[in-house]
C-alpha atoms as a PDB file:
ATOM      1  CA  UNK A   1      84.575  -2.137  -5.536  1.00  0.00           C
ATOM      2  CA  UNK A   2      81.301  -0.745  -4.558  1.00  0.00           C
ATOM      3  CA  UNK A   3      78.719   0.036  -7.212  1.00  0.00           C
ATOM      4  CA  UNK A   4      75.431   1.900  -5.593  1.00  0.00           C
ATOM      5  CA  UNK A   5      71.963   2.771  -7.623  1.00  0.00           C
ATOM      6  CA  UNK A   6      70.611   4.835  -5.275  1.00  0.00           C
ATOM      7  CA  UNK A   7      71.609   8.045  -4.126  1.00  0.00           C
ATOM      8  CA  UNK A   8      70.739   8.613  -0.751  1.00  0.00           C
ATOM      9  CA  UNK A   9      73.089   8.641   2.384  1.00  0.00           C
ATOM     10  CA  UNK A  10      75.868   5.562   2.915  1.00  0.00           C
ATOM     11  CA  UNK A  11      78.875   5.023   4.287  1.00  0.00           C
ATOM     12  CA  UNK A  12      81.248   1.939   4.404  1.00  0.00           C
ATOM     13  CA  UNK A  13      84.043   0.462   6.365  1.00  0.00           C
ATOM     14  CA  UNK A  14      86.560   1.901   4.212  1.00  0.00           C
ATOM     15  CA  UNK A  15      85.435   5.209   4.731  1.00  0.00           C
ATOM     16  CA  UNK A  16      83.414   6.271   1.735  1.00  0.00           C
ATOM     17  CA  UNK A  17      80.606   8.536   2.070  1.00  0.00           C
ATOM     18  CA  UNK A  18      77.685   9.909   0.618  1.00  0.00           C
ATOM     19  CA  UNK A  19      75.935  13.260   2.118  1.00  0.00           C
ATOM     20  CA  UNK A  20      72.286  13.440   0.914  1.00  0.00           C
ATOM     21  CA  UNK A  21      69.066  14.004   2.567  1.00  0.00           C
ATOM     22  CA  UNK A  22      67.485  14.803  -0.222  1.00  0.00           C
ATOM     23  CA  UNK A  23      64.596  12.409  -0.813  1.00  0.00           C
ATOM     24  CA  UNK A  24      66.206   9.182  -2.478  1.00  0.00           C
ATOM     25  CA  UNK A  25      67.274   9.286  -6.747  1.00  0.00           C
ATOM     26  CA  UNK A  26      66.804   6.150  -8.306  1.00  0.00           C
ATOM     27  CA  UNK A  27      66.849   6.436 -11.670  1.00  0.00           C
ATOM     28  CA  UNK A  28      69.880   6.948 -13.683  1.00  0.00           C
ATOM     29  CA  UNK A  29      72.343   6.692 -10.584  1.00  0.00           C
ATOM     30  CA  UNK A  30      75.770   5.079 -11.044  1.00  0.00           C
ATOM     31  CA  UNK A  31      78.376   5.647  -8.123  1.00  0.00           C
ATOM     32  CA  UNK A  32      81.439   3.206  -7.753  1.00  0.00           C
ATOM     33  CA  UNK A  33      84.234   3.429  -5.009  1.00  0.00           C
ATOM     34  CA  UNK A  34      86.959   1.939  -6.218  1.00  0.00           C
ATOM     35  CA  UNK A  35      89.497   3.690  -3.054  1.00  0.00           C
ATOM     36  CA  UNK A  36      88.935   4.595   0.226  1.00  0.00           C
ATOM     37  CA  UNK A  37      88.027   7.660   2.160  1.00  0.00           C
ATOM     38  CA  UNK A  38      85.920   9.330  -0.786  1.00  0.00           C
ATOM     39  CA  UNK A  39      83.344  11.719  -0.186  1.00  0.00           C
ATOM     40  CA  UNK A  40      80.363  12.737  -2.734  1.00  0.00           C
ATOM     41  CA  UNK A  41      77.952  15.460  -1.237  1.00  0.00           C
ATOM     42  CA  UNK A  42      74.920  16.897  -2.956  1.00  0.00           C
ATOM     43  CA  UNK A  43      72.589  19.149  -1.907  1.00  0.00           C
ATOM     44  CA  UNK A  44      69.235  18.675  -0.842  1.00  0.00           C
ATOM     45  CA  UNK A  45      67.333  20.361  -3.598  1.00  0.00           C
ATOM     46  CA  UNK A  46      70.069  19.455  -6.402  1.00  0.00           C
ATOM     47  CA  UNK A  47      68.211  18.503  -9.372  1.00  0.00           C
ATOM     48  CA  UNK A  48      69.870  15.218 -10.105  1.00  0.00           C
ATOM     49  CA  UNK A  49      68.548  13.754 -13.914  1.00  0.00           C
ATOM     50  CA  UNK A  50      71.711  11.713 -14.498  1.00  0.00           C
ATOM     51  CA  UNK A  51      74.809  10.976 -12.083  1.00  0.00           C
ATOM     52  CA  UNK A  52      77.777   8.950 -12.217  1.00  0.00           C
ATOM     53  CA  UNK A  53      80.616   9.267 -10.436  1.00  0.00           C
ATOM     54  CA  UNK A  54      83.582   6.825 -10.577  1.00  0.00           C
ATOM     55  CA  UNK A  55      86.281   7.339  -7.394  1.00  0.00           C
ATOM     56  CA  UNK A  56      89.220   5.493  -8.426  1.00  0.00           C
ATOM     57  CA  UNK A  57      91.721   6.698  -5.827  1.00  0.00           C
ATOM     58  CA  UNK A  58      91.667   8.183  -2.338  1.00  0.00           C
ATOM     59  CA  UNK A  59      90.585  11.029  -0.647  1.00  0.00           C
ATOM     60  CA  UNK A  60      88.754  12.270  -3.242  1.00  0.00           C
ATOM     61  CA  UNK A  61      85.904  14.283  -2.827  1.00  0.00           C
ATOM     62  CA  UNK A  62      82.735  15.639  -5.289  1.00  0.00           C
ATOM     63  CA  UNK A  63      81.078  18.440  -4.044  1.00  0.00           C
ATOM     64  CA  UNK A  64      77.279  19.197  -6.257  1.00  0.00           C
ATOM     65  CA  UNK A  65      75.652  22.433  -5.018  1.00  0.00           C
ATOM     66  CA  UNK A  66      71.681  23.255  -4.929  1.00  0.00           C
ATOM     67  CA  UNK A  67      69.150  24.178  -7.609  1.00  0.00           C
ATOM     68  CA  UNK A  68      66.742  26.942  -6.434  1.00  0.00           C
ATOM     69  CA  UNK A  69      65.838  28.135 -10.259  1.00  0.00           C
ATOM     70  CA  UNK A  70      64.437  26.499 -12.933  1.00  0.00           C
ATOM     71  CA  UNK A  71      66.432  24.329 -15.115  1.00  0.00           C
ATOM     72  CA  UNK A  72      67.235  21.638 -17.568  1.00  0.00           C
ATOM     73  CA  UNK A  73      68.775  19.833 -14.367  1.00  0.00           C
ATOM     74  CA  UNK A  74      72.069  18.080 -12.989  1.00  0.00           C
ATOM     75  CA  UNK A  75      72.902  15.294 -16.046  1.00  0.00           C
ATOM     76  CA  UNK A  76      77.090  14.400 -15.187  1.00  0.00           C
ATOM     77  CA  UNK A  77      79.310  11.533 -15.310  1.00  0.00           C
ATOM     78  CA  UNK A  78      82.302  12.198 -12.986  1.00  0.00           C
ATOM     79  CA  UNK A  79      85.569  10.654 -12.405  1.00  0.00           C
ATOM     80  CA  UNK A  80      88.232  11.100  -9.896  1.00  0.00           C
ATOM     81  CA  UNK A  81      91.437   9.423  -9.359  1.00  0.00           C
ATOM     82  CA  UNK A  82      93.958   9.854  -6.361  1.00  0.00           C
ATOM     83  CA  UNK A  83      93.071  13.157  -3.953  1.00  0.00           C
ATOM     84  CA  UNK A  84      91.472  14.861  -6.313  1.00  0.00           C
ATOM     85  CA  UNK A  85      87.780  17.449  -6.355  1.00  0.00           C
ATOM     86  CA  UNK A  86      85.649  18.527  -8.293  1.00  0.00           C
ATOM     87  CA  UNK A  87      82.750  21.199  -7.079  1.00  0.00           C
ATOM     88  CA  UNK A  88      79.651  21.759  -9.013  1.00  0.00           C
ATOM     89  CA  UNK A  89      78.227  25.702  -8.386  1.00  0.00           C
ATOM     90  CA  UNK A  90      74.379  26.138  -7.848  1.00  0.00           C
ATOM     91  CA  UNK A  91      71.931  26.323 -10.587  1.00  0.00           C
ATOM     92  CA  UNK A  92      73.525  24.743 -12.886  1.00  0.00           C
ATOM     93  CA  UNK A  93      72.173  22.785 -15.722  1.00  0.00           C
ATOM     94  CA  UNK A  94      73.397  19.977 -18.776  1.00  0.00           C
ATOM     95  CA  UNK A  95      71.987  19.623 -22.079  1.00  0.00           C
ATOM     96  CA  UNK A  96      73.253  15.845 -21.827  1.00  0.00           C
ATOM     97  CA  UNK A  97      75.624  13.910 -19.849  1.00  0.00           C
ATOM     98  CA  UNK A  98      78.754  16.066 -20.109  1.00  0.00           C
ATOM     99  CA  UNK A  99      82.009  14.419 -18.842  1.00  0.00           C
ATOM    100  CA  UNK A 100      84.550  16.022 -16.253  1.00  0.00           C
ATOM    101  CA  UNK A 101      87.430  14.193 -15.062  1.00  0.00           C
ATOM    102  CA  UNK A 102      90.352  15.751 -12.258  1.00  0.00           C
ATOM    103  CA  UNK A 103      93.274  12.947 -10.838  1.00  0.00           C
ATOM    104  CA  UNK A 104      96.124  13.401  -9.620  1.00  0.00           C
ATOM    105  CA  UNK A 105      95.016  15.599  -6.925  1.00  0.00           C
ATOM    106  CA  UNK A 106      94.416  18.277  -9.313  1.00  0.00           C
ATOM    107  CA  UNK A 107      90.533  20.136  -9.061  1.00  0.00           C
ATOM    108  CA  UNK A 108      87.537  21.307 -10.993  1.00  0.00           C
ATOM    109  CA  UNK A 109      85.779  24.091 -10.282  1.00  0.00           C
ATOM    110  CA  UNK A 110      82.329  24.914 -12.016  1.00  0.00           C
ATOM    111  CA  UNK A 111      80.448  27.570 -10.845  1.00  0.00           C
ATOM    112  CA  UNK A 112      77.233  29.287 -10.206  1.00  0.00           C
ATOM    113  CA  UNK A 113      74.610  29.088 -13.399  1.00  0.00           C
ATOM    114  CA  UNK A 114      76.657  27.595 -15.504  1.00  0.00           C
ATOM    115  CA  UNK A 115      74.739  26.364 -18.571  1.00  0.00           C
ATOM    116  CA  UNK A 116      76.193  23.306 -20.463  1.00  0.00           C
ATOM    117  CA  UNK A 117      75.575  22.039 -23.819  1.00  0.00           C
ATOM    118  CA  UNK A 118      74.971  18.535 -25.179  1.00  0.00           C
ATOM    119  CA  UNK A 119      78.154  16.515 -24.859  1.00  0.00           C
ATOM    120  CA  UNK A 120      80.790  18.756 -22.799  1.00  0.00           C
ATOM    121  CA  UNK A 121      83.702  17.661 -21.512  1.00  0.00           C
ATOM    122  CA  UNK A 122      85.933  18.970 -18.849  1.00  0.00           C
ATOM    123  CA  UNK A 123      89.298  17.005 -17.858  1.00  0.00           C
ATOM    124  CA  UNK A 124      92.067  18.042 -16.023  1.00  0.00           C
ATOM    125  CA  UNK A 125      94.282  15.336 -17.584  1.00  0.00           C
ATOM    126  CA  UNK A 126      94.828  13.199 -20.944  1.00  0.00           C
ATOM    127  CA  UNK A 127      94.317   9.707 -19.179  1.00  0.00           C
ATOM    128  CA  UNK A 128      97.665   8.015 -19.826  1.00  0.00           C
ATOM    129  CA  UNK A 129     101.496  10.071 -19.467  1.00  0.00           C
ATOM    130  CA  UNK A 130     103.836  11.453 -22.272  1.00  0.00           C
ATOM    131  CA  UNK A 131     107.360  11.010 -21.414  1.00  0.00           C
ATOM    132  CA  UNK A 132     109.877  13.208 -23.074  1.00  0.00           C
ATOM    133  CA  UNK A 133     112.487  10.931 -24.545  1.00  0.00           C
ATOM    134  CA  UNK A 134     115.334  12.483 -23.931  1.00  0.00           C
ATOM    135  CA  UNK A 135     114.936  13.790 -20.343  1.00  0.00           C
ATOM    136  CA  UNK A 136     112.584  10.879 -19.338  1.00  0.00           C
ATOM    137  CA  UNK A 137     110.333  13.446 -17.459  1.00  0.00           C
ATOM    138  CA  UNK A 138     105.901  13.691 -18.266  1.00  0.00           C
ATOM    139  CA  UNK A 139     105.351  16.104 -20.669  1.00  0.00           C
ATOM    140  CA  UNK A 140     101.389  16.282 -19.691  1.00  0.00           C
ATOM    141  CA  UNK A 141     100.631  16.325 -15.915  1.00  0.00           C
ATOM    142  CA  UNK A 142      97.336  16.889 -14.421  1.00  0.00           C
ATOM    143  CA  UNK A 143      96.016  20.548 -13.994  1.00  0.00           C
ATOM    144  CA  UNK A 144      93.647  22.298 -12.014  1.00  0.00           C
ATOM    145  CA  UNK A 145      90.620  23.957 -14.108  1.00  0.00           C
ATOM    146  CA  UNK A 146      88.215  26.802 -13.008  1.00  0.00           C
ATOM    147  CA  UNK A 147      85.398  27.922 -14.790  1.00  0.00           C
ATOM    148  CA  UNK A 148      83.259  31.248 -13.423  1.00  0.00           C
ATOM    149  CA  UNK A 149      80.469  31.860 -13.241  1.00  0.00           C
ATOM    150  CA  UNK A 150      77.259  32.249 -15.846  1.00  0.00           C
ATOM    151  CA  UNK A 151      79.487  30.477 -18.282  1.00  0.00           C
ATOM    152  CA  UNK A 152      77.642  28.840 -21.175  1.00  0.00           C
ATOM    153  CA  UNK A 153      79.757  26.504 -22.844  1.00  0.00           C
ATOM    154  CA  UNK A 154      78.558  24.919 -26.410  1.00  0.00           C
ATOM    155  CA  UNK A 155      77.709  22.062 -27.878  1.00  0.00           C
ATOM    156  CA  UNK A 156      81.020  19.373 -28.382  1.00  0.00           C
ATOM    157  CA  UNK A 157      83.341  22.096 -26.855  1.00  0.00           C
ATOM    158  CA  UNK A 158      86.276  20.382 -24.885  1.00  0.00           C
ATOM    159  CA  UNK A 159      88.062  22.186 -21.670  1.00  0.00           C
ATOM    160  CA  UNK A 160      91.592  21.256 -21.084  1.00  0.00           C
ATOM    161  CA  UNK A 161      93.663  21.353 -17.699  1.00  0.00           C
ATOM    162  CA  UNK A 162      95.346  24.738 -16.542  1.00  0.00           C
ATOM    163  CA  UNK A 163      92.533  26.325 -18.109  1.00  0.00           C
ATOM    164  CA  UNK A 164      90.681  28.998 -16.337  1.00  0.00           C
ATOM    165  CA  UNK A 165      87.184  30.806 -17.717  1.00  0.00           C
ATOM    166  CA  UNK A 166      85.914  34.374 -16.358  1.00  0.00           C
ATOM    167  CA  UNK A 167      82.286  34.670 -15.327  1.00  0.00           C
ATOM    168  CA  UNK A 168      79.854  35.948 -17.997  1.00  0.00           C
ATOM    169  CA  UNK A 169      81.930  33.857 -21.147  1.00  0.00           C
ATOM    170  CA  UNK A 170      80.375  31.981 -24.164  1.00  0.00           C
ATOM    171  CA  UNK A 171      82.364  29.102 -24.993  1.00  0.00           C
ATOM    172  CA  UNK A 172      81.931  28.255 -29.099  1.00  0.00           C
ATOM    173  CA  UNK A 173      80.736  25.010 -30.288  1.00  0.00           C
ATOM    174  CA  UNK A 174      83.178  21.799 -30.792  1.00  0.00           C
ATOM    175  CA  UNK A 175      85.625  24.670 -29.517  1.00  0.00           C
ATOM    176  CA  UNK A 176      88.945  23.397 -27.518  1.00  0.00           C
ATOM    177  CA  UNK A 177      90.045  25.307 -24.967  1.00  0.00           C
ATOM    178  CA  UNK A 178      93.588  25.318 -23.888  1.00  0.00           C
ATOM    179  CA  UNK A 179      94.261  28.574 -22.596  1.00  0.00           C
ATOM    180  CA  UNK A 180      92.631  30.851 -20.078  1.00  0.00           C
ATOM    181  CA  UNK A 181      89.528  32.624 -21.469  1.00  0.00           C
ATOM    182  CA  UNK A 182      88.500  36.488 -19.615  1.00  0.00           C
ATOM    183  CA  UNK A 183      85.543  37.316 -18.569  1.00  0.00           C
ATOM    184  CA  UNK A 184      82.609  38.419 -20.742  1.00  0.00           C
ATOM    185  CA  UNK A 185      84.117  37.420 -24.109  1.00  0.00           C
ATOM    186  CA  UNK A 186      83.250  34.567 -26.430  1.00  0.00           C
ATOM    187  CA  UNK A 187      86.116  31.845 -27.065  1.00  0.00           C
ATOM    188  CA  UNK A 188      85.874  29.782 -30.197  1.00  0.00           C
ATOM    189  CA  UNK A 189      87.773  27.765 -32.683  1.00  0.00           C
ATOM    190  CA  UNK A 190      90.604  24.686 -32.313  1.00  0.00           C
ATOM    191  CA  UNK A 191      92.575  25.911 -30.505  1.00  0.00           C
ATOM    192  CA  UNK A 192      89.720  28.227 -28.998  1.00  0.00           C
ATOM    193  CA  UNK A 193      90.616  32.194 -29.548  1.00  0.00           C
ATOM    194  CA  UNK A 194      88.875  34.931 -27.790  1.00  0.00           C
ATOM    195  CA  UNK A 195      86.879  36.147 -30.760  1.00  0.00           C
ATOM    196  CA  UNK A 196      84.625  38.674 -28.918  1.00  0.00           C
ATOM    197  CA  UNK A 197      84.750  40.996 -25.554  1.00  0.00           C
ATOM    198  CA  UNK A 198      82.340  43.050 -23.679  1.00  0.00           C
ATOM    199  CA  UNK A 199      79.495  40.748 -24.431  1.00  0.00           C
ATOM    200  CA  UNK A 200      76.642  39.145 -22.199  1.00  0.00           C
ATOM    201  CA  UNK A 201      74.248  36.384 -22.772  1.00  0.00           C
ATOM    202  CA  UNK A 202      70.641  35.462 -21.103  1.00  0.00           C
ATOM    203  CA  UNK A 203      68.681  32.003 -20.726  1.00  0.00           C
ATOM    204  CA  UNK A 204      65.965  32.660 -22.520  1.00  0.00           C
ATOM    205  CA  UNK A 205      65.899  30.177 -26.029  1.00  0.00           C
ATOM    206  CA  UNK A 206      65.318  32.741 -29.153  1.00  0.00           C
ATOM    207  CA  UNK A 207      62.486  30.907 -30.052  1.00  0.00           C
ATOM    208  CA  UNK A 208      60.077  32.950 -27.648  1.00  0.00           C
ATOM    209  CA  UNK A 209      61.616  36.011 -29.812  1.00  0.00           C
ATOM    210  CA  UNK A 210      59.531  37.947 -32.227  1.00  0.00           C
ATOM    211  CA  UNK A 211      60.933  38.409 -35.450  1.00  0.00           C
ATOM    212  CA  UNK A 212      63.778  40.512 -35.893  1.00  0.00           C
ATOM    213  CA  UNK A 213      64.330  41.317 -32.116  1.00  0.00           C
ATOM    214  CA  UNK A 214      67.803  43.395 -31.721  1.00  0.00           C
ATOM    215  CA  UNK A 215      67.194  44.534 -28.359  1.00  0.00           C
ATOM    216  CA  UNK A 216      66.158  42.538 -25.015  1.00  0.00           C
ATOM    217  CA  UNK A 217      62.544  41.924 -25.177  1.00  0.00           C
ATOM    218  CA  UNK A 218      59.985  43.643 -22.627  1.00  0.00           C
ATOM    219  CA  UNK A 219      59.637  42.069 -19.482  1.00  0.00           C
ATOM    220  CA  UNK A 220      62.975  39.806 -19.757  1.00  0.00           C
ATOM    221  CA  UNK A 221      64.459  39.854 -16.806  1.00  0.00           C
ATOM    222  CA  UNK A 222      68.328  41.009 -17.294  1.00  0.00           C
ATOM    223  CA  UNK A 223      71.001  39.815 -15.440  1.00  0.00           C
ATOM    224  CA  UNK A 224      72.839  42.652 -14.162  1.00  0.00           C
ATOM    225  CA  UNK A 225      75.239  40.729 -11.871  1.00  0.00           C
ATOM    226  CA  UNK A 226      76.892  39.413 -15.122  1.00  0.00           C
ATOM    227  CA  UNK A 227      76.569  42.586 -17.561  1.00  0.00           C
ATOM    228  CA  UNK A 228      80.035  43.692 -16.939  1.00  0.00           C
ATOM    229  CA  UNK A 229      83.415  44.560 -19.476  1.00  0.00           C
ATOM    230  CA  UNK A 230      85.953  41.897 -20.416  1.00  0.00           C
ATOM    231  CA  UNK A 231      88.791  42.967 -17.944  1.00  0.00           C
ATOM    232  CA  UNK A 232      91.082  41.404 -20.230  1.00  0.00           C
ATOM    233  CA  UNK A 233      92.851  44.687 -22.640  1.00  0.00           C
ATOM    234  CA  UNK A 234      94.252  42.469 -25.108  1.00  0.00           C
ATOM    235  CA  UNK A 235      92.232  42.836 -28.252  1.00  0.00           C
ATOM    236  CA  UNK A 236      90.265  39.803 -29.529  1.00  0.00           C
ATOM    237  CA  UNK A 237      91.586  37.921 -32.241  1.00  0.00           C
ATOM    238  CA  UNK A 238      89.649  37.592 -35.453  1.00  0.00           C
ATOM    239  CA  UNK A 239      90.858  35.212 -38.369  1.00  0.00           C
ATOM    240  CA  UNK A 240      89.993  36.379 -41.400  1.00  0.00           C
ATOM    241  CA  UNK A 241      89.276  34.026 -44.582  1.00  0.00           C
ATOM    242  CA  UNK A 242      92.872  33.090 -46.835  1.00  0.00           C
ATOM    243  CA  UNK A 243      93.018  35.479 -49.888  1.00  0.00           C
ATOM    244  CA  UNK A 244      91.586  34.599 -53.161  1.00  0.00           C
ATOM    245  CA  UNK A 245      93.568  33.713 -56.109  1.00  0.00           C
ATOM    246  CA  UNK A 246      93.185  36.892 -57.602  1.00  0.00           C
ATOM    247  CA  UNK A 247      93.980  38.851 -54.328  1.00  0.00           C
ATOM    248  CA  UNK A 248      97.112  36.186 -54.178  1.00  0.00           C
ATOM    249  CA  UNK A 249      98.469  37.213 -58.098  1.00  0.00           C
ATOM    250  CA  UNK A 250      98.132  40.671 -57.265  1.00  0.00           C
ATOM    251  CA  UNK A 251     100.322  40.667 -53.964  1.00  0.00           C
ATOM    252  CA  UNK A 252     102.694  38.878 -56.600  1.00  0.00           C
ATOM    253  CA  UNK A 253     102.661  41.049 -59.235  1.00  0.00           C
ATOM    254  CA  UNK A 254     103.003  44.047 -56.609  1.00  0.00           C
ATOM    255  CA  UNK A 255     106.367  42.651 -54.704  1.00  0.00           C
ATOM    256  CA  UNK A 256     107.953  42.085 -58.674  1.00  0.00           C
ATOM    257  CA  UNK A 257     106.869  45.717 -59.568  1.00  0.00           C
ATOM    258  CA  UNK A 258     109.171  46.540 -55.848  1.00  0.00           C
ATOM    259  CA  UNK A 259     112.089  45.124 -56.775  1.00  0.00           C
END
């Protein structure tokens, strides 16, 4: 195994590589190879705060884009296992350390302006196999996962393989996503539901908001690129609370009064 500090450009007889020529990170820096003919690139002017990436297979490959705008920076801890990717967009930035994981040559895709929460995590499998008993076969195999992009996904929230999120979404906090979210809608809940379409979101924290803003402030810049209807028909799905007692004995007393 080889365990490097720095990041800044190596390669190695087995033929693991790092592309950077950026000038050197050495704070927070944690990359092992483990396999052999493993590839992490990052750009230049990627705004690395805090990066680990663990390649425990072959022929796996990390891919981290630039950052041209300001933000909170590049915070990730990444592992790969046999032939597997996963590409970080430009511009993106993490709350905290958040956690994505792809094996079994299955991918993750991130992309462009993606804004991440304290604590996400991303994983394209559940780290050990379920068998079915009776047939023998894996019940949970890995599975690619593609996120758009201008995706803000909250605090705690979990994304699950086979999953994929349209550009413009709001994922909810502690939410788990197992199914594919559309675009411009807000996803919430355990399972996470589509709660909410046609909606957009902007970077600005609403603590530079005066009190009792409803509409974008003056001189906020809007992005239009992302302003766009969920594609998606299906109607969003809202729970509602459980009935009260009351509510209960009168949808009782109603269905005797039927008979």
């Amino acid at each position: 195994m080889v365990n490097i500090k720095v990041l800044e450009p190596y390669e190695d007889e087995q033929g693991n590589r790092i592309e950077y020529s950026g000038p050197p990170v050495t704070e927070k820096i944690d990359i092992q190879f483990l396999g052999a003919g493993n590839t992490l690139t990052v750009a230049d002017s990627a705004k690395v705060m805090s990066l680990s990436a663990k390649f425990t297979g072959d022929h796996s490959s990390v891919e981290i884009a630039e950052t041209t705008k300001k933000r909170t920076g590049l915070r990730f801890g990444l592992t790969l296992g046999q032939q597997s990717r996963i590409t970080i967009g430009s511009n993106v930035g993490a709350a905290s350390k958040a956690f994505v994981r792809a094996s079994e040559g299955a991918s993750v895709a991130l992309g462009d302006d993606c804004m991440l929460a304290s604590s996400v995590e991303i994983r394209t499998d559940d780290t050990h196999a379920i068998y079915d008993i009776g047939t023998g076969l894996r019940t949970n195999p890995a599975r690619d996962i593609t996120i758009g992009e201008h995706v803000w996904i909250g605090k705690y929230a979990a994304i699950f393989g086979g999953v994929t999120i349209g550009s413009g979404s709001i994922i909810g906090f502690r939410s788990i996503v197992t199914k594919d979210v559309p675009n411009n809608a807000v996803a919430a809940g355990v399972p996470a539901r589509v709660v909410r379409k046609n909606v957009a979101w902007e970077r600005p924290n609403l603590d530079k908001n005066p009190l009792g803003t409803e509409t974008m402030p003056s001189g906020q810049r809007k992005s239009e690129a992302f302003w766009n209807k969920t594609e998606n028909s299906e109607p969003a799905v809202v729970s509602l609370p459980k009935p009260g007692r009351f509510v209960r004995v009168r949808r009782r007393i109603g269905r005797f009064l039927a008979r």
